[in-house]
N, C-alpha and C. Protein backbone atom coordinates (compact mmCIF):
# COMPACT_ATOMS: atom_id res chain seq x y z
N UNK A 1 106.14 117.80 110.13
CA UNK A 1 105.02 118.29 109.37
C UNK A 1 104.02 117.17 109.10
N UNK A 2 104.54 116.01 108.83
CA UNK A 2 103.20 114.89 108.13
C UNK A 2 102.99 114.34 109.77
N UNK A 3 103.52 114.56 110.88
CA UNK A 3 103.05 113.90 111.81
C UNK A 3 101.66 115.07 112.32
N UNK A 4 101.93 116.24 112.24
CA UNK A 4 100.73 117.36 112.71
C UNK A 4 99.74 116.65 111.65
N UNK A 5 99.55 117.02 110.34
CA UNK A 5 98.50 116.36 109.47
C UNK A 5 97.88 115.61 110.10
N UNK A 6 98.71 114.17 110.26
CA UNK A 6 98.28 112.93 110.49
C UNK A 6 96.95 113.35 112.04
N UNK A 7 97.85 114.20 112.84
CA UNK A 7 97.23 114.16 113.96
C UNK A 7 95.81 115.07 113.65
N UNK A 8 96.02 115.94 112.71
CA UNK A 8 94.67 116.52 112.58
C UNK A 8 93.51 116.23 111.68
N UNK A 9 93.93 114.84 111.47
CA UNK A 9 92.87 114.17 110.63
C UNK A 9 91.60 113.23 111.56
N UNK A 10 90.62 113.48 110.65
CA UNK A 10 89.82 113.22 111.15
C UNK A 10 89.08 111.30 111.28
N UNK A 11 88.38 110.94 112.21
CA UNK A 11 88.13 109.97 112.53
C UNK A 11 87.70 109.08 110.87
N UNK A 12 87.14 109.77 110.04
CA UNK A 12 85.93 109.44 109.41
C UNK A 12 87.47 108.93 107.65
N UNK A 13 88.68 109.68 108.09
CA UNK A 13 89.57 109.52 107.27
C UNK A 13 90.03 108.37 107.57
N UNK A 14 90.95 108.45 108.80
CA UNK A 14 91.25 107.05 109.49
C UNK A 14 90.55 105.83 108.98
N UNK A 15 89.41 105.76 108.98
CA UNK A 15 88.92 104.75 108.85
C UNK A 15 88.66 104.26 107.24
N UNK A 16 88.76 104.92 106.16
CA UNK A 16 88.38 105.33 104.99
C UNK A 16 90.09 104.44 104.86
N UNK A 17 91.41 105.26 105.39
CA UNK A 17 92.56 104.61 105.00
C UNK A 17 92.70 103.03 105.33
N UNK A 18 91.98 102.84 106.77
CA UNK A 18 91.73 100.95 106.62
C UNK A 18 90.94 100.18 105.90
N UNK A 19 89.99 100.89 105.13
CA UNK A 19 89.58 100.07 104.56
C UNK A 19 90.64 100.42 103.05
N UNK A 20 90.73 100.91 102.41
CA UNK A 20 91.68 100.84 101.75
C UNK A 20 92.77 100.02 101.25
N UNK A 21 93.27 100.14 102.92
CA UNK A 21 94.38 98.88 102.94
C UNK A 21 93.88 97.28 103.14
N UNK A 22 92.94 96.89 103.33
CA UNK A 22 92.31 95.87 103.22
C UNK A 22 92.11 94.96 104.42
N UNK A 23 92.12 95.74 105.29
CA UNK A 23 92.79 95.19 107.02
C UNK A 23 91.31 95.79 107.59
N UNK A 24 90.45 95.03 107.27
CA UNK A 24 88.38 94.95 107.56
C UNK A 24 87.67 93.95 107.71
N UNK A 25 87.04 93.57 107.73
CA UNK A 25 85.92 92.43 108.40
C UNK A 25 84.26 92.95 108.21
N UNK A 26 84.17 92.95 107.27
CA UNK A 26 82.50 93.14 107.43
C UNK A 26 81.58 91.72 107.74
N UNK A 27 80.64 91.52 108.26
CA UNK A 27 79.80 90.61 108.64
C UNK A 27 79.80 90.10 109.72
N UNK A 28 78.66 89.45 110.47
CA UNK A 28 79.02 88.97 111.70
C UNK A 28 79.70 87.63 112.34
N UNK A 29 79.33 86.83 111.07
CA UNK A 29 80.41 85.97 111.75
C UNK A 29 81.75 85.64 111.46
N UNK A 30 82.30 86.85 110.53
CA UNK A 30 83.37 87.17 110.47
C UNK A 30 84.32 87.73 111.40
N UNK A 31 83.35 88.64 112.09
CA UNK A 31 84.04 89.72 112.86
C UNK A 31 84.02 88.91 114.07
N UNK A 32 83.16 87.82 114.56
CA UNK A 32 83.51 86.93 115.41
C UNK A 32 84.48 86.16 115.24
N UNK A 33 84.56 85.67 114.81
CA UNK A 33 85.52 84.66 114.05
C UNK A 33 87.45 85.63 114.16
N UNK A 34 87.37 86.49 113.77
CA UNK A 34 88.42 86.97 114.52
C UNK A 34 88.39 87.43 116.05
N UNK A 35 87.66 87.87 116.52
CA UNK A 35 87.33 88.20 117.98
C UNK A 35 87.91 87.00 118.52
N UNK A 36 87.66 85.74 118.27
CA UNK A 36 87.99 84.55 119.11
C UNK A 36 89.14 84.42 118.50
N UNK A 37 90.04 84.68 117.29
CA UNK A 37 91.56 84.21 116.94
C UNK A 37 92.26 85.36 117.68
N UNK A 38 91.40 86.47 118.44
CA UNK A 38 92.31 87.71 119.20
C UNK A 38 93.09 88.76 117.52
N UNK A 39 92.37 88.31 116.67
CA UNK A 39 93.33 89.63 115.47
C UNK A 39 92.33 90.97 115.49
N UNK A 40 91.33 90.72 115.93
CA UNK A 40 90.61 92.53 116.10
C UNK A 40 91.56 93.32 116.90
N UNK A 41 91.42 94.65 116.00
CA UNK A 41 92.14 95.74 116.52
C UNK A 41 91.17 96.74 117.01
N UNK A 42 90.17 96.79 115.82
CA UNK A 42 89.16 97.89 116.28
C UNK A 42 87.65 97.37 115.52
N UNK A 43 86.49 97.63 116.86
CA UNK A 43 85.19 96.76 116.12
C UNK A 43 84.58 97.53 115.99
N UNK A 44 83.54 98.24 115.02
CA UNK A 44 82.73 99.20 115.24
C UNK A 44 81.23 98.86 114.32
N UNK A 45 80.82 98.52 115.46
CA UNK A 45 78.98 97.82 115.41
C UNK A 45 78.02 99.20 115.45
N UNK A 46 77.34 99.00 114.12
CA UNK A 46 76.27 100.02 113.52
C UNK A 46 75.08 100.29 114.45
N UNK A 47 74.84 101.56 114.66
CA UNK A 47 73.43 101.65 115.26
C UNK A 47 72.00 100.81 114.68
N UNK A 48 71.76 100.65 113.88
CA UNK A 48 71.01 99.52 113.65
C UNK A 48 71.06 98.43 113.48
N UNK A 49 72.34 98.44 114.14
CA UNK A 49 72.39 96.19 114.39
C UNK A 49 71.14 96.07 115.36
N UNK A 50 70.82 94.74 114.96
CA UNK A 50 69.48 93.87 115.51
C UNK A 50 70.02 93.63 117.65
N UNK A 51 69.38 93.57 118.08
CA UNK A 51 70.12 94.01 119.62
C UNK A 51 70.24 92.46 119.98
N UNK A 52 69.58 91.07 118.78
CA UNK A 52 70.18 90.05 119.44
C UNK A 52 71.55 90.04 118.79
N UNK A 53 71.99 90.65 118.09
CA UNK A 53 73.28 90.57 117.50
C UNK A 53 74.60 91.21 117.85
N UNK A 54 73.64 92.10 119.03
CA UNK A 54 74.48 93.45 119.32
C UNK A 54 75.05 92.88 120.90
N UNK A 55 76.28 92.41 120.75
CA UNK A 55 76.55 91.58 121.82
C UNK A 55 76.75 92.53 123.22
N UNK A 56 75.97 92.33 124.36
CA UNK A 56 76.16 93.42 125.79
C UNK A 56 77.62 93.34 126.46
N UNK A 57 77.96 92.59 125.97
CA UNK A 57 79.61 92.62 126.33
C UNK A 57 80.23 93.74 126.27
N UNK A 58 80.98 94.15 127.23
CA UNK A 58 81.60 96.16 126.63
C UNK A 58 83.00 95.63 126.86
N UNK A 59 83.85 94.73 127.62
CA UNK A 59 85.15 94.22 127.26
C UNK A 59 85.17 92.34 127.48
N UNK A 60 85.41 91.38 126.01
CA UNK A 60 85.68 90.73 126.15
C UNK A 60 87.53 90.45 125.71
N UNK A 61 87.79 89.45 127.23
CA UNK A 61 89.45 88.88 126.98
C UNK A 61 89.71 87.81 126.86
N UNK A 62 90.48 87.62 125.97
CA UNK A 62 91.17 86.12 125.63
C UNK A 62 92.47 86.10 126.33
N UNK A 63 92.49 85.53 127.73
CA UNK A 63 93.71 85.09 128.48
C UNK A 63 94.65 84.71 128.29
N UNK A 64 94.29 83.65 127.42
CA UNK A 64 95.34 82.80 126.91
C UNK A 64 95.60 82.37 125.18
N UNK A 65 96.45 83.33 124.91
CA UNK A 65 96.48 83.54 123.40
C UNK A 65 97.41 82.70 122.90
N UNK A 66 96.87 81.66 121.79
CA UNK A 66 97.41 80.47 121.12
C UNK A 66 98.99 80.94 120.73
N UNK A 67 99.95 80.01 120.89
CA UNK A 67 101.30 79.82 120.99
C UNK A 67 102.05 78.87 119.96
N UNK A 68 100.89 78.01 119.49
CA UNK A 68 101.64 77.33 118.40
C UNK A 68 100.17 76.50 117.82
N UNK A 69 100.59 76.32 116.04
CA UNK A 69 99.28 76.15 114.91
C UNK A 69 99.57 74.79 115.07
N UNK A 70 98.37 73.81 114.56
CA UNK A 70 98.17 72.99 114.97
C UNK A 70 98.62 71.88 113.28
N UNK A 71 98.75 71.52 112.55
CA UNK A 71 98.84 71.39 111.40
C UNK A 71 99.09 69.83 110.42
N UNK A 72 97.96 69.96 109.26
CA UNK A 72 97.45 68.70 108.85
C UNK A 72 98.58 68.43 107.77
N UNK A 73 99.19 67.36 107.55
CA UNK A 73 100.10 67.57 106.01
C UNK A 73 99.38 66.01 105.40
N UNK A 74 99.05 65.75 104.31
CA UNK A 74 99.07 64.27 103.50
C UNK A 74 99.85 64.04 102.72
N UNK A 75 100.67 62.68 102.79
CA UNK A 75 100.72 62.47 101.28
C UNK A 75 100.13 61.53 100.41
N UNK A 76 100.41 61.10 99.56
CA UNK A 76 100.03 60.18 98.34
C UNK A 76 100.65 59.47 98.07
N UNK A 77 100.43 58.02 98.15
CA UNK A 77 101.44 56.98 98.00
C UNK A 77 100.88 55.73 97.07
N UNK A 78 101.84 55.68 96.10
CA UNK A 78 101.33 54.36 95.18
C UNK A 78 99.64 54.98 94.63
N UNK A 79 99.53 55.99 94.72
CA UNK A 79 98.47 56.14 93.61
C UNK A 79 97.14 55.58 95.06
N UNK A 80 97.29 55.09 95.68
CA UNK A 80 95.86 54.54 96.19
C UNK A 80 96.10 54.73 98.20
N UNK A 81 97.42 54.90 98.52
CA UNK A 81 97.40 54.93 100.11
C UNK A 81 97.80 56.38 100.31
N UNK A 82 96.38 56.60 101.13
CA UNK A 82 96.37 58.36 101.32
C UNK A 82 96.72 57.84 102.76
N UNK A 83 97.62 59.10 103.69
CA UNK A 83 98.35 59.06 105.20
C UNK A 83 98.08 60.25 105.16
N UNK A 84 97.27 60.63 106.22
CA UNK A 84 97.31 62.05 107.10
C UNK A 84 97.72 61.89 108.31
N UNK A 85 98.55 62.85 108.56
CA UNK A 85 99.41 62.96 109.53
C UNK A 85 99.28 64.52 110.63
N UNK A 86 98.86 64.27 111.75
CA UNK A 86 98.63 65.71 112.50
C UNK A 86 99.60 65.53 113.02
N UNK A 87 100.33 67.36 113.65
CA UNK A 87 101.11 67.54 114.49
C UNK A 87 102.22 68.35 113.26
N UNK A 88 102.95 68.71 114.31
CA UNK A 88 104.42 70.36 113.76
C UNK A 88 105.61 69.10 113.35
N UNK A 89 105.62 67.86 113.03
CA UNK A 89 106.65 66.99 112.30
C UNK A 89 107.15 67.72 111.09
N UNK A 90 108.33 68.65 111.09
CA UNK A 90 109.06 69.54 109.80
C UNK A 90 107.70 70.49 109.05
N UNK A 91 106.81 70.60 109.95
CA UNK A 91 105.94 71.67 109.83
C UNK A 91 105.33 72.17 108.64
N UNK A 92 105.11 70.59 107.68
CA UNK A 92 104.34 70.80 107.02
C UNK A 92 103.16 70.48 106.68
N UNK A 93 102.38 71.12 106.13
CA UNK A 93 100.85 70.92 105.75
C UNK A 93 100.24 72.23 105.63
N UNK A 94 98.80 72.12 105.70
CA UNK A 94 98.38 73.52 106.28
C UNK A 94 97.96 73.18 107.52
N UNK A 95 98.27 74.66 108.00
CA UNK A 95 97.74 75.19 109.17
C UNK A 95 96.34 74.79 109.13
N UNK A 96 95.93 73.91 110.22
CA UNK A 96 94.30 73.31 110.60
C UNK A 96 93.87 74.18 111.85
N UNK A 97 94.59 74.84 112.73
CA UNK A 97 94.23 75.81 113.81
C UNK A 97 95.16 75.89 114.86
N UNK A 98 94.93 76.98 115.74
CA UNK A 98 95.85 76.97 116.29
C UNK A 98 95.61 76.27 118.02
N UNK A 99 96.65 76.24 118.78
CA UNK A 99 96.73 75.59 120.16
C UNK A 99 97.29 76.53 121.22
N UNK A 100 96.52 76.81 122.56
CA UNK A 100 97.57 77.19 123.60
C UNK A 100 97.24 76.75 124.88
N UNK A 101 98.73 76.15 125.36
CA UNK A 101 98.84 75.24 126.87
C UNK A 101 98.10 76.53 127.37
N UNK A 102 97.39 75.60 128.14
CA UNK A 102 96.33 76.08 129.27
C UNK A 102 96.41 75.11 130.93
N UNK A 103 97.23 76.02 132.13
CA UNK A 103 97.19 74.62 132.84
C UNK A 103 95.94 74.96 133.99
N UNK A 104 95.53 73.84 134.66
CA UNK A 104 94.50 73.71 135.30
C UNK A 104 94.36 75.10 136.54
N UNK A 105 92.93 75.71 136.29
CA UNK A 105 92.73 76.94 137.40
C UNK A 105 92.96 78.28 136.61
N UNK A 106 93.64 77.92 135.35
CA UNK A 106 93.87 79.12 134.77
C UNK A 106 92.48 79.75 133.80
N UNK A 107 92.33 80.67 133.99
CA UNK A 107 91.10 81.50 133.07
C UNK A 107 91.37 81.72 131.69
N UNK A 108 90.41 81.66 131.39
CA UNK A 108 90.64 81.44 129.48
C UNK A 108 90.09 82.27 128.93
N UNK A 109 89.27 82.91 129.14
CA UNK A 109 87.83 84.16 128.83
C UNK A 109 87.84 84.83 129.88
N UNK A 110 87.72 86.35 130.31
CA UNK A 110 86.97 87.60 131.06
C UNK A 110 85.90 88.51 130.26
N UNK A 111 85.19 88.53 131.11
CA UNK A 111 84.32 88.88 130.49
C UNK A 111 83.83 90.58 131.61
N UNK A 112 83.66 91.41 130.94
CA UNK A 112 83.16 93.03 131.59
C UNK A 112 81.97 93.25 131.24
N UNK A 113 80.95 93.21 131.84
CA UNK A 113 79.86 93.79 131.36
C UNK A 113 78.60 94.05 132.04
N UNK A 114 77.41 94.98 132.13
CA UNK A 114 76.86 95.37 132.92
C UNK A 114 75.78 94.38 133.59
N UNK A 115 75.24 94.51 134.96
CA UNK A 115 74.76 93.75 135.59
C UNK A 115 73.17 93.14 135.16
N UNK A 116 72.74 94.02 134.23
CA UNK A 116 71.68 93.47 133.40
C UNK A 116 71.61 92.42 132.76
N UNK A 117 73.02 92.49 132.04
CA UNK A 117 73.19 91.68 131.24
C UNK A 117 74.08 90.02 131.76
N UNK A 118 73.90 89.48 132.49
CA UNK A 118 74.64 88.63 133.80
C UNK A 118 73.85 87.37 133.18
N UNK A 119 72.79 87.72 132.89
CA UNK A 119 71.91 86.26 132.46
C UNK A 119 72.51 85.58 130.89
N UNK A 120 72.61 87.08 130.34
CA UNK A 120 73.20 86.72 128.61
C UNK A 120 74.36 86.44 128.82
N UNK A 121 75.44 86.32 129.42
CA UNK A 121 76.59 86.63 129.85
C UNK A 121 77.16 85.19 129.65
N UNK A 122 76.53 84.76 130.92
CA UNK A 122 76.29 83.68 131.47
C UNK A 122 76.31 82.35 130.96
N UNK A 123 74.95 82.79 129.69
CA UNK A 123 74.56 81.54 128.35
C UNK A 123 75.42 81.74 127.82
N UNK A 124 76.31 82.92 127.10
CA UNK A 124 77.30 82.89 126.17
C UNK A 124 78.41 82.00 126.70
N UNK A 125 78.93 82.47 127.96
CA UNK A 125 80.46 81.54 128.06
C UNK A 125 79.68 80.02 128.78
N UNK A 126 78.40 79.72 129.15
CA UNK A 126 77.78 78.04 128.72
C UNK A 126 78.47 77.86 126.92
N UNK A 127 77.26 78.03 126.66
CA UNK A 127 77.60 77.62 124.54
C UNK A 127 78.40 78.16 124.71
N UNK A 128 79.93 78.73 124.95
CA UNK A 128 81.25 78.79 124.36
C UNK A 128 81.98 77.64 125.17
N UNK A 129 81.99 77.10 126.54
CA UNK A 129 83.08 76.54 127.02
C UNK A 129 83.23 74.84 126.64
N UNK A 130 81.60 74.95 125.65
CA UNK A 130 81.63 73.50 124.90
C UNK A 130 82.06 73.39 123.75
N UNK A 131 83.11 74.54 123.22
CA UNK A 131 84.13 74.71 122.02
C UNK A 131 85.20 74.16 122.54
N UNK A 132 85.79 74.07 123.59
CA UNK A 132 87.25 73.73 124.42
C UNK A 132 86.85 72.41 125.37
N UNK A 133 88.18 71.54 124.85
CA UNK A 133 88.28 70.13 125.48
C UNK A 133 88.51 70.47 127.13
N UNK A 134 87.82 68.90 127.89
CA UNK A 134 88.15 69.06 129.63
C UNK A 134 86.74 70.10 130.25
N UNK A 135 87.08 70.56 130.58
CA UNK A 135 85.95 71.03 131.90
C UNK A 135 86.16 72.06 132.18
N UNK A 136 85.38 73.22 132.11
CA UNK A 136 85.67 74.55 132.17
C UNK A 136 84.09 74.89 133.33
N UNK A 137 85.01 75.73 134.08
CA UNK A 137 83.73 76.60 135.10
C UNK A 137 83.69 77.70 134.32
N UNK A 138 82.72 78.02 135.06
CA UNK A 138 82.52 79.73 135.25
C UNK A 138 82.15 80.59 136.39
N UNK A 139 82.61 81.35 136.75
CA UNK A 139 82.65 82.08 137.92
C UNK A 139 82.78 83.70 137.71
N UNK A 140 81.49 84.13 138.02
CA UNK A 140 81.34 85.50 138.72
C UNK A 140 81.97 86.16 139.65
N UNK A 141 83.10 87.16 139.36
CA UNK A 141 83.95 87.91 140.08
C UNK A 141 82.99 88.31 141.02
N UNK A 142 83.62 88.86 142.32
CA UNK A 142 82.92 89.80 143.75
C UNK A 142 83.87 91.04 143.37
N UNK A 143 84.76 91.31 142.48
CA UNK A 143 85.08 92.51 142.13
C UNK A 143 84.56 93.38 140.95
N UNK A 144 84.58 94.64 140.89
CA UNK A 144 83.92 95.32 140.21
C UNK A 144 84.72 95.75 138.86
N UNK A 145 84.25 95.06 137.69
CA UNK A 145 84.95 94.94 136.79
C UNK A 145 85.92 94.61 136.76
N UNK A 146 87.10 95.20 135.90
CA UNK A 146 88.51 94.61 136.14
C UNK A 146 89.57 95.27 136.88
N UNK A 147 88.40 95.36 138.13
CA UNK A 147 89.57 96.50 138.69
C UNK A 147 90.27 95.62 140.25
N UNK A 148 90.19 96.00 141.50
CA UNK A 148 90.89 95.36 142.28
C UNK A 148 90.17 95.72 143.66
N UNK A 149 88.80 96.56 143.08
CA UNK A 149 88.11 96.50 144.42
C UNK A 149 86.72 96.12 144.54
N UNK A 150 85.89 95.33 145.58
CA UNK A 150 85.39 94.43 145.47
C UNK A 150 83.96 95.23 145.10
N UNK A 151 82.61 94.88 145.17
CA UNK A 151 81.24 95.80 144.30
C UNK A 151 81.01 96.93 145.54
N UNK A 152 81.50 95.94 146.86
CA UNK A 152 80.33 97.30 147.89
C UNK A 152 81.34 98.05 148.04
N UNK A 153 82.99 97.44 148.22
CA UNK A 153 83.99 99.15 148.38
C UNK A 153 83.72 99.92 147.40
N UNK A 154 83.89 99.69 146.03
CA UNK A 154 83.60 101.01 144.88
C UNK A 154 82.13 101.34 144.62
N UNK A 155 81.53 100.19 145.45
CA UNK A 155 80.03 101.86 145.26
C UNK A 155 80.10 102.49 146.34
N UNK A 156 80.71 102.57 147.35
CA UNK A 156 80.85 103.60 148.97
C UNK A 156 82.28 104.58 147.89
N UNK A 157 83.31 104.19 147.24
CA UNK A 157 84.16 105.18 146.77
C UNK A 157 83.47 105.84 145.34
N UNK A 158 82.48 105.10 144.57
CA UNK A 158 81.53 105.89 143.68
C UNK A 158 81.01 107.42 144.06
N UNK A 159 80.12 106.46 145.82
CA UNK A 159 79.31 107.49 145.97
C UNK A 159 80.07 108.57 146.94
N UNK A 160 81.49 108.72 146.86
CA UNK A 160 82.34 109.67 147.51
C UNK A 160 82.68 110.40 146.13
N UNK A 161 82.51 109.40 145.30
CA UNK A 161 82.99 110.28 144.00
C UNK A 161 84.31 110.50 144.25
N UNK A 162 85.54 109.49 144.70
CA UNK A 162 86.59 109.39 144.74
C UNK A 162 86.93 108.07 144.32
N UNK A 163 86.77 107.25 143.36
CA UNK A 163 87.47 106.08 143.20
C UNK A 163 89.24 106.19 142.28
N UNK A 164 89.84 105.37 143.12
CA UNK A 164 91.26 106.01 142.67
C UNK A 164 91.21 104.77 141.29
């Protein structure tokens, strides 16, 4: 019985019960700010966001999702010798951010999004790949989205109107 309910409730409830529970993000560089820690579950950008704000991205991926926090501990010694110490040594401090092995050739960001938008695309993962240490490319797939066939086979299976 509470599973039929559940199922016949409406979108506008759903969302009314997350905010509730306190599991929300209003603002934008909030809602970024998780986008890049990978904790968004669900984003939902207002028809009158400003369209430089309104990012053309329709699927961004984080490849490689952090595996272990990175973490600051101090102590206090004799009143006058402060020691900070980085690194998971009995794992204390706070959490300063997190880390994940990344080895060379491997992709770190995918990015989906329409061919208009290739120029914005483009600048975004520039100003992002100067957040991450070492040397990062970028490279434009010859496949069509994230799928497994290349732009000119799925527009000849588009325009069959058969793409499997």
């Amino acid at each position: 019985m509470w599973n039929i309910k559940k199922a016949l409730e409406s979108i506008n409830s759903r969302l009314a019960l997350v905010m509730k529970s306190g599991k929300y993000v209003l603002g934008y560089k909030q809602t970024l700010k998780t986008l890049r820690q990978g904790k968004a579950k669900l984003i939902i950008i207002a028809n009158n966001t400003p369209p430089l704000r309104c990012m053309p991205l329709s699927c961004l991926e984080m490849t490689t999702p952090p595996s272990s926090s990175q973490r600051n501990g101090s102590w206090i010694l004799r009143k006058s010798f402060h020691r900070l110490q980085t690194g998971m040594r009995g794992a204390y401090g706070k959490p300063q951010g997190t880390v994940a092995r990344v080895n060379i050739g491997q992709p770190i960001m995918s990015v989906r999004s329409s061919d208009k938008f290739k120029p914005a695309v483009i600048e975004a993962l520039r100003r992002a790949k100067f957040k991450f240490p070492g040397r990062q490319k970028i490279y434009v797939s010859k496949k069509w989205g994230f799928t497994k066939y290349d732009r000119e086979e799925y527009e000849t299976l588009r325009d069959q109107n058969s793409p499997k």
